[in-house]
Structure formats: structure tokens, C-alpha cells
PDB file of N, CA and C in Angstrom:
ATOM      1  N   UNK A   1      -2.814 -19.091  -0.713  1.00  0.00           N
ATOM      2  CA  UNK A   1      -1.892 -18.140  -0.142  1.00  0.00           C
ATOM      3  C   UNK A   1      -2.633 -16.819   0.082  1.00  0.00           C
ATOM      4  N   UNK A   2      -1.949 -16.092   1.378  1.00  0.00           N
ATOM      5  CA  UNK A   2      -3.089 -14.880   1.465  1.00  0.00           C
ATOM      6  C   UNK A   2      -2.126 -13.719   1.109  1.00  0.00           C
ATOM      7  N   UNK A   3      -2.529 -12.635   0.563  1.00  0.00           N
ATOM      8  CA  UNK A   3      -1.815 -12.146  -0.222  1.00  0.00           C
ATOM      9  C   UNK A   3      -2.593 -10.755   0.473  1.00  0.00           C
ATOM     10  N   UNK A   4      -1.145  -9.451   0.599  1.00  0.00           N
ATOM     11  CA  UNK A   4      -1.963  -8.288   1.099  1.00  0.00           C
ATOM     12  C   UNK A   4      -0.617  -7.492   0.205  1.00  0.00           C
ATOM     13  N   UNK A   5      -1.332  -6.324  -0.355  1.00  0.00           N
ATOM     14  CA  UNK A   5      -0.709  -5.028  -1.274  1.00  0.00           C
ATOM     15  C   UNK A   5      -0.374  -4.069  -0.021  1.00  0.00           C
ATOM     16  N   UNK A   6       1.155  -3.728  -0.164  1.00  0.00           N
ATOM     17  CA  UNK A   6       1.246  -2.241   0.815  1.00  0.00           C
ATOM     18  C   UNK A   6       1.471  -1.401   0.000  1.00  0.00           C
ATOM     19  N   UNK A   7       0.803  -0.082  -0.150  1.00  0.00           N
ATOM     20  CA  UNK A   7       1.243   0.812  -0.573  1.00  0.00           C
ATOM     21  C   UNK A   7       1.886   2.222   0.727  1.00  0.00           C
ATOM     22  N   UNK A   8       3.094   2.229   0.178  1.00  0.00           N
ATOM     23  CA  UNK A   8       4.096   2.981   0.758  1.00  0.00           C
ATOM     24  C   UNK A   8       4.368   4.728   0.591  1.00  0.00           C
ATOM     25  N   UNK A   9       3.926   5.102   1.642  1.00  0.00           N
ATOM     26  CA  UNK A   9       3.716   7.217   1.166  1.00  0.00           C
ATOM     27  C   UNK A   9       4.725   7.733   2.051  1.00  0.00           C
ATOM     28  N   UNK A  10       5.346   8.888   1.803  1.00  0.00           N
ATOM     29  CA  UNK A  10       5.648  10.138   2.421  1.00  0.00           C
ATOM     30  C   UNK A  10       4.710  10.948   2.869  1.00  0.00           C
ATOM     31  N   UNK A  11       5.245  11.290   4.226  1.00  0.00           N
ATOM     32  CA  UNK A  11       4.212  12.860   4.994  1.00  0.00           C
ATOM     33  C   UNK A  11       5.302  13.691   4.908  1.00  0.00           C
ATOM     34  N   UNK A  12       4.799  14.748   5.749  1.00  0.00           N
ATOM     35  CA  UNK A  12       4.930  16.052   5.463  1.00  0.00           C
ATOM     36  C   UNK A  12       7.171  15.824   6.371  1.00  0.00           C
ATOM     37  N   UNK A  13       6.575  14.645   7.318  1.00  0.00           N
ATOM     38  CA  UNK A  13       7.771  14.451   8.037  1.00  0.00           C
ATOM     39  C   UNK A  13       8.535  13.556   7.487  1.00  0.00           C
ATOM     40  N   UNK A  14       8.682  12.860   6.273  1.00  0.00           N
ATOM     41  CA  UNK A  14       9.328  12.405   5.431  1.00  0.00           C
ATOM     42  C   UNK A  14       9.477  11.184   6.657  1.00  0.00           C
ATOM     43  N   UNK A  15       8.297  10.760   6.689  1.00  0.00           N
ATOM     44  CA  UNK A  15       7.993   9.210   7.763  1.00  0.00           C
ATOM     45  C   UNK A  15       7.019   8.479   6.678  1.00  0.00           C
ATOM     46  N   UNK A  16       7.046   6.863   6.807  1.00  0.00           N
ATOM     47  CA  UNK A  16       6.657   6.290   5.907  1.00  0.00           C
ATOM     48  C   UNK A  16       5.546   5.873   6.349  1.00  0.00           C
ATOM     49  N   UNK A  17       4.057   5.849   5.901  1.00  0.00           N
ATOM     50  CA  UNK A  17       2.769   5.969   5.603  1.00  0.00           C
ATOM     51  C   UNK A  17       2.456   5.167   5.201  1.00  0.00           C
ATOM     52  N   UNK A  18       2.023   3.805   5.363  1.00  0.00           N
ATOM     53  CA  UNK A  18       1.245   2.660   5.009  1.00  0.00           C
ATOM     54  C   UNK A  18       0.201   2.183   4.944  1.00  0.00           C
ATOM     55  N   UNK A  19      -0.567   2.139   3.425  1.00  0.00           N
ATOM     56  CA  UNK A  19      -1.726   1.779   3.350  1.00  0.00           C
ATOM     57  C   UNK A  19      -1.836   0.418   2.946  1.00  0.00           C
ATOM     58  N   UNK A  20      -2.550  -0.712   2.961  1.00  0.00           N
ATOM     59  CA  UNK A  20      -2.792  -2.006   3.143  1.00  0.00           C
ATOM     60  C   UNK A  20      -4.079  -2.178   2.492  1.00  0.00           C
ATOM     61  N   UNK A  21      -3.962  -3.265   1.595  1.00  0.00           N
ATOM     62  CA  UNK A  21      -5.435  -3.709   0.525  1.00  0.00           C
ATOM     63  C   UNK A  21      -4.804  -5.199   0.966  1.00  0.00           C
ATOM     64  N   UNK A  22      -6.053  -5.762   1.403  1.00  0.00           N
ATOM     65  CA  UNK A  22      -6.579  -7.168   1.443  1.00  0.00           C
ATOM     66  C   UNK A  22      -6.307  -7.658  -0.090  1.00  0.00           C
ATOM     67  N   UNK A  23      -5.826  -8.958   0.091  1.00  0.00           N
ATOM     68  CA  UNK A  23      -6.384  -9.718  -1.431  1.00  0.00           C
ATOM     69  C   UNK A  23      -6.803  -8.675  -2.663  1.00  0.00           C
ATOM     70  N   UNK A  24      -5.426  -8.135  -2.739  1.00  0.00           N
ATOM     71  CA  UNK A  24      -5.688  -7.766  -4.001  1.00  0.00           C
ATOM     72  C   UNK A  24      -5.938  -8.494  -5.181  1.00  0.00           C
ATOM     73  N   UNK A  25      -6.101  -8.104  -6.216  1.00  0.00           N
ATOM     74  CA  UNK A  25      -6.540  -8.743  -7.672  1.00  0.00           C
ATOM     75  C   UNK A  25      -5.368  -8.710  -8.201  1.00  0.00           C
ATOM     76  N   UNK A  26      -4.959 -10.301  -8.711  1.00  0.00           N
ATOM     77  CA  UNK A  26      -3.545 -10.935  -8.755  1.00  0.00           C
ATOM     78  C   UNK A  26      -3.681 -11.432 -10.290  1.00  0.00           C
ATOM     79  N   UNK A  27      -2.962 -10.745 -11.163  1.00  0.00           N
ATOM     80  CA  UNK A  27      -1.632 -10.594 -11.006  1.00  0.00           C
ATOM     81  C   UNK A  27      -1.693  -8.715 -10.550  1.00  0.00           C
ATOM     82  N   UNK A  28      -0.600  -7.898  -9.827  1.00  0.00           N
ATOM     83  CA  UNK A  28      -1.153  -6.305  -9.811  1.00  0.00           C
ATOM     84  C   UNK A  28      -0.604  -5.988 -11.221  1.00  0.00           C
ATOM     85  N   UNK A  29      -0.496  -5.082 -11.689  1.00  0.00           N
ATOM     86  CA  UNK A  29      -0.462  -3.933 -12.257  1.00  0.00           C
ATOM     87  C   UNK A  29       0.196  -2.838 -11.936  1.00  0.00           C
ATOM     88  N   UNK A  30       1.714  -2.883 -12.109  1.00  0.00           N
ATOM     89  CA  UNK A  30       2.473  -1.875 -11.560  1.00  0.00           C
ATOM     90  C   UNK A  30       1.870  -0.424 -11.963  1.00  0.00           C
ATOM     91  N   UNK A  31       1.779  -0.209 -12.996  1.00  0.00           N
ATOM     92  CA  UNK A  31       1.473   1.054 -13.391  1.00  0.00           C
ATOM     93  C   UNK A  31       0.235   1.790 -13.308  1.00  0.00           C
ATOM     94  N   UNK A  32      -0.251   0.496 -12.937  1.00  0.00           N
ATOM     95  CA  UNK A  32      -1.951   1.299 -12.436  1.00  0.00           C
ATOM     96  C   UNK A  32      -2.092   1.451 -10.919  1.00  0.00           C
ATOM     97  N   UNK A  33      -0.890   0.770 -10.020  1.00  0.00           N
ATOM     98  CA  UNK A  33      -0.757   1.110  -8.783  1.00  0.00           C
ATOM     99  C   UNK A  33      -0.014   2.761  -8.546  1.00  0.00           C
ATOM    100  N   UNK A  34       0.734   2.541  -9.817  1.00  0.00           N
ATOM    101  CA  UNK A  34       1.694   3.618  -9.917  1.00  0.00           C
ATOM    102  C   UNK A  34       0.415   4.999 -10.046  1.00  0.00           C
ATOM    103  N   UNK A  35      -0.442   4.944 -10.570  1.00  0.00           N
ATOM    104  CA  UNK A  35      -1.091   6.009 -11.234  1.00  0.00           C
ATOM    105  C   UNK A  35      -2.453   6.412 -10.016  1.00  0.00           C
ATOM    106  N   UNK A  36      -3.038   5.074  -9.199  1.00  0.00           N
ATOM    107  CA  UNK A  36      -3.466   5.130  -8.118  1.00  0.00           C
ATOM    108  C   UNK A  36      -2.938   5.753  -7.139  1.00  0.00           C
ATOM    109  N   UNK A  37      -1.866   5.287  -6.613  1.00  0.00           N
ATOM    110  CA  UNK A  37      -0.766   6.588  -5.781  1.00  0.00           C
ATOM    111  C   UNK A  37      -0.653   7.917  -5.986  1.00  0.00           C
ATOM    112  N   UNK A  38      -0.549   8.199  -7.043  1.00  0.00           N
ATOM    113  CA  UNK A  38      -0.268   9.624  -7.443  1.00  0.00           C
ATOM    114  C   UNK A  38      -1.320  10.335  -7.226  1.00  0.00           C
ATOM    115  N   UNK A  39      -2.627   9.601  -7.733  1.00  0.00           N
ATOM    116  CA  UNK A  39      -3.824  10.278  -7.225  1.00  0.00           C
ATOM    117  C   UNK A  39      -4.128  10.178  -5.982  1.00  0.00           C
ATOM    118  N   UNK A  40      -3.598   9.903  -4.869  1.00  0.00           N
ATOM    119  CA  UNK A  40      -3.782   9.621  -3.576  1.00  0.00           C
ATOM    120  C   UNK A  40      -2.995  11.145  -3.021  1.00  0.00           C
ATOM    121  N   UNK A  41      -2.247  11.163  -3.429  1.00  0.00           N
ATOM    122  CA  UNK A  41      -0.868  12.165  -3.214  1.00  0.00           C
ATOM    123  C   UNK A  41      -1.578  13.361  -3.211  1.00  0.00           C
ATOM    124  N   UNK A  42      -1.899  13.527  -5.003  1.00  0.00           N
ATOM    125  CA  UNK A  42      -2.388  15.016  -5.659  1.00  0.00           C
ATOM    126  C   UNK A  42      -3.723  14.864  -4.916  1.00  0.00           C
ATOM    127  N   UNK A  43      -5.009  14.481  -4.374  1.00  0.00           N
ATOM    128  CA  UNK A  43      -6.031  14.673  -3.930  1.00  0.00           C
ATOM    129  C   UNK A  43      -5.663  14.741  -2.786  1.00  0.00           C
ATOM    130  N   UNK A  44      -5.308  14.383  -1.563  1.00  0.00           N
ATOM    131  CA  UNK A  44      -5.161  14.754  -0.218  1.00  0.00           C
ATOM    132  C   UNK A  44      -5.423  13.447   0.571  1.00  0.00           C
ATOM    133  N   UNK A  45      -5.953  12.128  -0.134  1.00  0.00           N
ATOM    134  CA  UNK A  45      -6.967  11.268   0.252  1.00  0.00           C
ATOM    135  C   UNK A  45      -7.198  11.341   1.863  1.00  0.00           C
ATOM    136  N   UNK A  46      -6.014  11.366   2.326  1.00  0.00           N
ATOM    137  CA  UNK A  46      -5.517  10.434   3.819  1.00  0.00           C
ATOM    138  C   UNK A  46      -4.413  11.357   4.667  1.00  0.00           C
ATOM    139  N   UNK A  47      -4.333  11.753   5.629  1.00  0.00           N
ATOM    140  CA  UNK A  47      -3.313  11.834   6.185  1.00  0.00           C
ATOM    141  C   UNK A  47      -2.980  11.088   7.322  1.00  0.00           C
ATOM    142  N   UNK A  48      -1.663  11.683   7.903  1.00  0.00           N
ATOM    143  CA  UNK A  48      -1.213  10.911   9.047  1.00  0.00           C
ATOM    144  C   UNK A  48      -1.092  11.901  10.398  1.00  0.00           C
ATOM    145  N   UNK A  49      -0.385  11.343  11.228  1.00  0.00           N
ATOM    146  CA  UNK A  49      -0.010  12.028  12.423  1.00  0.00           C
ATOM    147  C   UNK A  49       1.339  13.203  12.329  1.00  0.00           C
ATOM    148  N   UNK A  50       1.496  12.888  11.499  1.00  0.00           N
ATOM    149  CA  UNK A  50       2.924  13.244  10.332  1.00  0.00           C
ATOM    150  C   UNK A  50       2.514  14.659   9.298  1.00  0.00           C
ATOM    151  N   UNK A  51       1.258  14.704   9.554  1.00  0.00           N
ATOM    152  CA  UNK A  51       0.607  15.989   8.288  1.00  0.00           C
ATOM    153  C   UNK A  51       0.432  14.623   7.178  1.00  0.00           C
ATOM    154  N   UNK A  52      -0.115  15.458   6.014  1.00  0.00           N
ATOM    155  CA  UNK A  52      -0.550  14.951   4.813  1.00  0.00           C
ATOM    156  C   UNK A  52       0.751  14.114   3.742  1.00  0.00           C
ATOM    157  N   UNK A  53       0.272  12.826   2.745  1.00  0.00           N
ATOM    158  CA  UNK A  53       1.180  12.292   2.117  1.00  0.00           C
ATOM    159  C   UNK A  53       1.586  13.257   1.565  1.00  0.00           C
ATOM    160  N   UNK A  54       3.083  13.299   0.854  1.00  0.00           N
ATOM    161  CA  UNK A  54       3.225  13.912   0.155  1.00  0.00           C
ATOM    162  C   UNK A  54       4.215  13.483  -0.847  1.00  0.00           C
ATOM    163  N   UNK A  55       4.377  12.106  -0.525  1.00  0.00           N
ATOM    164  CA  UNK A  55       5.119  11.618  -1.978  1.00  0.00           C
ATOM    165  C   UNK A  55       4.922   9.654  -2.137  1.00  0.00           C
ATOM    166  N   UNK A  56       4.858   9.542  -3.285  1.00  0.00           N
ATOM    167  CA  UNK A  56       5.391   7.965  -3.142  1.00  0.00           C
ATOM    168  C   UNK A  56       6.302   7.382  -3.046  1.00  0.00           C
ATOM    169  N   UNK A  57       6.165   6.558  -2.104  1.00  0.00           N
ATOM    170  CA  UNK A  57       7.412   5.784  -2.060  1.00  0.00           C
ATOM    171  C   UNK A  57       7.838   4.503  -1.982  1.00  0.00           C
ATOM    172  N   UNK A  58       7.135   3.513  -2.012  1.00  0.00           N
ATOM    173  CA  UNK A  58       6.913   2.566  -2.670  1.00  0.00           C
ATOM    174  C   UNK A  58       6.104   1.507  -2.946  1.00  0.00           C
ATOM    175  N   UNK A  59       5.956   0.425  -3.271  1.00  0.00           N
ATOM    176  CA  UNK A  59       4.314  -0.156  -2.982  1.00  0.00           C
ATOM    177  C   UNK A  59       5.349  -2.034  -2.832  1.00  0.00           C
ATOM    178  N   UNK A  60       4.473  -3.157  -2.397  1.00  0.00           N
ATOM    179  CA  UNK A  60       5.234  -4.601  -2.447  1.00  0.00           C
ATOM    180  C   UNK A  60       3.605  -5.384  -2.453  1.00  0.00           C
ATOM    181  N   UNK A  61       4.119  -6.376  -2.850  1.00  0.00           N
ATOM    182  CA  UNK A  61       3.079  -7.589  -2.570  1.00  0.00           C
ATOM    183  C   UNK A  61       3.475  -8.626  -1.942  1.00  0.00           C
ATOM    184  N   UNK A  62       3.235  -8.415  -0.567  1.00  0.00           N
ATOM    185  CA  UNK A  62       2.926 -10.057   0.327  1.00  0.00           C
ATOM    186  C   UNK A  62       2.248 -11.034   0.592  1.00  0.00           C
ATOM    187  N   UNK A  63       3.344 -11.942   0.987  1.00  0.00           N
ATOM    188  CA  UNK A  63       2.274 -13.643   0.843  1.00  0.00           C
ATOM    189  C   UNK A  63       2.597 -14.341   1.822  1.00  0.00           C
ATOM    190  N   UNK A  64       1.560 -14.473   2.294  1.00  0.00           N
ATOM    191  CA  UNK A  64       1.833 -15.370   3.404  1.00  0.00           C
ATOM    192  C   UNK A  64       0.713 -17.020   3.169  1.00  0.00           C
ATOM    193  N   UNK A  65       1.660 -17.905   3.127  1.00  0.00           N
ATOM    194  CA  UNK A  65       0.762 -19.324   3.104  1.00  0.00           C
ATOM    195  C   UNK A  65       0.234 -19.925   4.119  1.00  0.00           C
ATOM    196  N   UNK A  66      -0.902 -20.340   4.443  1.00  0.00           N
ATOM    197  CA  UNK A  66      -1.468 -20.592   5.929  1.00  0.00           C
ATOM    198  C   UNK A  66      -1.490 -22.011   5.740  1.00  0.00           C
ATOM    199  N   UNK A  67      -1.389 -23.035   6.084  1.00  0.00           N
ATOM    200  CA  UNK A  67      -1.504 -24.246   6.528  1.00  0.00           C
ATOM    201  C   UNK A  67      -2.155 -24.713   7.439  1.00  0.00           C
ATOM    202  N   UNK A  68      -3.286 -25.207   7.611  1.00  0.00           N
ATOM    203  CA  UNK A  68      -3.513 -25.872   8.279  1.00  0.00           C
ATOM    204  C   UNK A  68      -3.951 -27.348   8.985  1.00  0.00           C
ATOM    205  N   UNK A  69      -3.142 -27.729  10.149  1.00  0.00           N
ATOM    206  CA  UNK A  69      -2.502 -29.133  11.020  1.00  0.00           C
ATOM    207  C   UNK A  69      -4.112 -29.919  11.295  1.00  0.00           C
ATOM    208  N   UNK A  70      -4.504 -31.129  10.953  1.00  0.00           N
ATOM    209  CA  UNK A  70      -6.081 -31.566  11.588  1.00  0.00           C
ATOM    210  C   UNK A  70      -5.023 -32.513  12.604  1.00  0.00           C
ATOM    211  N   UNK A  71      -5.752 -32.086  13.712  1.00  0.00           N
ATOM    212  CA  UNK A  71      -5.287 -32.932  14.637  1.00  0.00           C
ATOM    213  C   UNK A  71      -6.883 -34.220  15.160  1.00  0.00           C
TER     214      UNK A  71
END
């Protein structure tokens, strides 16, 4: 299964900001995502078109299963 982490920010326009990690390292770690964010926030890392993050807002883990048909 392929598996991608979103982490979810606020800008300055209270528009939602999406950052994306490949195959993260499974199982996550809420609280160390939690503590990663914050430092994303308080340092400036990234901004948008929107001005700079300025809050968290939420993070998910998706999965998508690929299959593939031999013909």
C-alpha cells in the first residue's frame, strides 16, 4: 500500500496549506508530528501565496493500494 502524510497549515489568509511526505515511517507518531508542525509554524519554514503559515491545522495519513492486472 502506498501511503503519503499531509500535513495541514494556516496562512496569513486563513487558507489551508499543504505539505505532503512520501512514505512516511509507519506506524506515525502523533505527537512528534504534532511538535514538527509547530516548529514549522514558529521558524517561518515555508510560505504560500497566502503570506506565511501561521497555524496548524491538521495533519491525516493516506493509503492508497495499487494493484496490479498481468495481462
Amino acid at each position: 500500500m502506498i501511503q503519503t502524510l499531509e500535513l495541514k497549515f494556516l496562512n496569513e489568509q486563513e487558507k489551508i496549506v499543504t505539505l505532503t511526505v512520501d512514505n512516511p515511517t509507519i506506524p506515525v507518531n502523533p505527537a512528534l508530528i504534532k511538535q514538527v508542525m509547530d516548529k514549522i509554524v514558529a521558524n517561518n519554514v515555508f510560505t504560500s501565496t497566502g503570506g506565511t503559515v501561521v497555524a496548524v491545522q491538521s495533519a491525516r495519513l493516506i493509503g492508497k493500494e495499487v494493484i496490479n492486472i498481468d495481462l
